[in-house]
Protein backbone atom coordinates (compact mmCIF):
# COMPACT_ATOMS: atom_id res chain seq x y z
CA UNK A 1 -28.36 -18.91 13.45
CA UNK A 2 -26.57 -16.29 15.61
CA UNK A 3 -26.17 -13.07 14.68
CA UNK A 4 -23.59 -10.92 16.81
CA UNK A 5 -21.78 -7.63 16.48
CA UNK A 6 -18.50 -6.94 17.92
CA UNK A 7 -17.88 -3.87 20.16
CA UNK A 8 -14.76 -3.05 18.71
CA UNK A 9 -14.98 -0.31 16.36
CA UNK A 10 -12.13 2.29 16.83
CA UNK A 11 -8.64 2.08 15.74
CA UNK A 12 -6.56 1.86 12.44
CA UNK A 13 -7.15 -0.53 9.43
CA UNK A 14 -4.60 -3.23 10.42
CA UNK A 15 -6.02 -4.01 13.08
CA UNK A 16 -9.18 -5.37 11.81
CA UNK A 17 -7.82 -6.66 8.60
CA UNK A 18 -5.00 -8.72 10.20
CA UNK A 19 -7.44 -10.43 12.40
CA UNK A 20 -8.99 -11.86 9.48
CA UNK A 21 -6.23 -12.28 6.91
CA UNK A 22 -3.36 -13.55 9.31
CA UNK A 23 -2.51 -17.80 9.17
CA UNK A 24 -2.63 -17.88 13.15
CA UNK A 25 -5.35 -17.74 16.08
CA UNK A 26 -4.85 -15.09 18.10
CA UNK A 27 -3.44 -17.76 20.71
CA UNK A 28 -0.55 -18.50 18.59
CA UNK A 29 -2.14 -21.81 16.83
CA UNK A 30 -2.88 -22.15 13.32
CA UNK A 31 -5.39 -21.33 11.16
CA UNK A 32 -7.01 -24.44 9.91
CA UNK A 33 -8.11 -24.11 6.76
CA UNK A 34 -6.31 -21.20 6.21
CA UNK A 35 -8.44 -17.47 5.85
CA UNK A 36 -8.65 -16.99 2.06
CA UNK A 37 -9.96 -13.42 0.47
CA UNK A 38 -12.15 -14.28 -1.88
CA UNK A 39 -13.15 -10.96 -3.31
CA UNK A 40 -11.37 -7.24 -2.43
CA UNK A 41 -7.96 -6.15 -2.05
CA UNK A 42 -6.98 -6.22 2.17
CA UNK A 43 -4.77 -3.48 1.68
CA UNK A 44 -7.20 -1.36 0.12
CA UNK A 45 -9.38 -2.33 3.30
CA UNK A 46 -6.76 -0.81 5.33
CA UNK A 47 -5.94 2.40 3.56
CA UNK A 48 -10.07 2.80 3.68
CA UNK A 49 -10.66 2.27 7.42
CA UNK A 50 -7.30 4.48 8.12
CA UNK A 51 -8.76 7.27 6.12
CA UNK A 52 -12.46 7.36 7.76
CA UNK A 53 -12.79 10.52 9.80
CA UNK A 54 -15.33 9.27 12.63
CA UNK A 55 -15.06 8.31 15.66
CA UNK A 56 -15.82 4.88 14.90
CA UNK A 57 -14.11 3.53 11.95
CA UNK A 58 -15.50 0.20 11.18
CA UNK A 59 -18.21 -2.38 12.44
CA UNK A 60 -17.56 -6.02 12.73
CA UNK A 61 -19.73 -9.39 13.02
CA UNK A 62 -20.26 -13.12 13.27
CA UNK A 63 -22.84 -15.14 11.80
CA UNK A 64 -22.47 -18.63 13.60
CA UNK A 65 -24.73 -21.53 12.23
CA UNK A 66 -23.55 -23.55 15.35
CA UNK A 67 -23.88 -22.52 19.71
């Protein structure tokens, strides 16, 4: 198992959130299967990143069962 962290950690909610949550790859192709939120609300997500007053807002990572 790999276990990584991202080093992008500043910024608004959206950001973030849409990576997750939106139906296409960042290269324009689509999502297959499609992300699903299976527990929270991603606008609350937002609204709670955007109202964090540090420096860094969030922290992101991957858990990869496969190189």
């Amino acid at each position: 198992m790999i276990v990584g962290f991202s080093r992008h950690s500043k910024g608004g909610g959206s950001g973030p959130v849409n990576y997750l949550t939106q139906a296409t790859n960042p290269d324009g192709s689509a999502r297959t299967p499609l992300p699903e939120v299976a527990r929270g609300d991603a606008a609350l997500m937002r609204m709670l990143i955007d109202a964090v007053p540090f420096e860094r807002t969030y922290t992101s990572g991957v858990l990869s069962f496969a190189p």
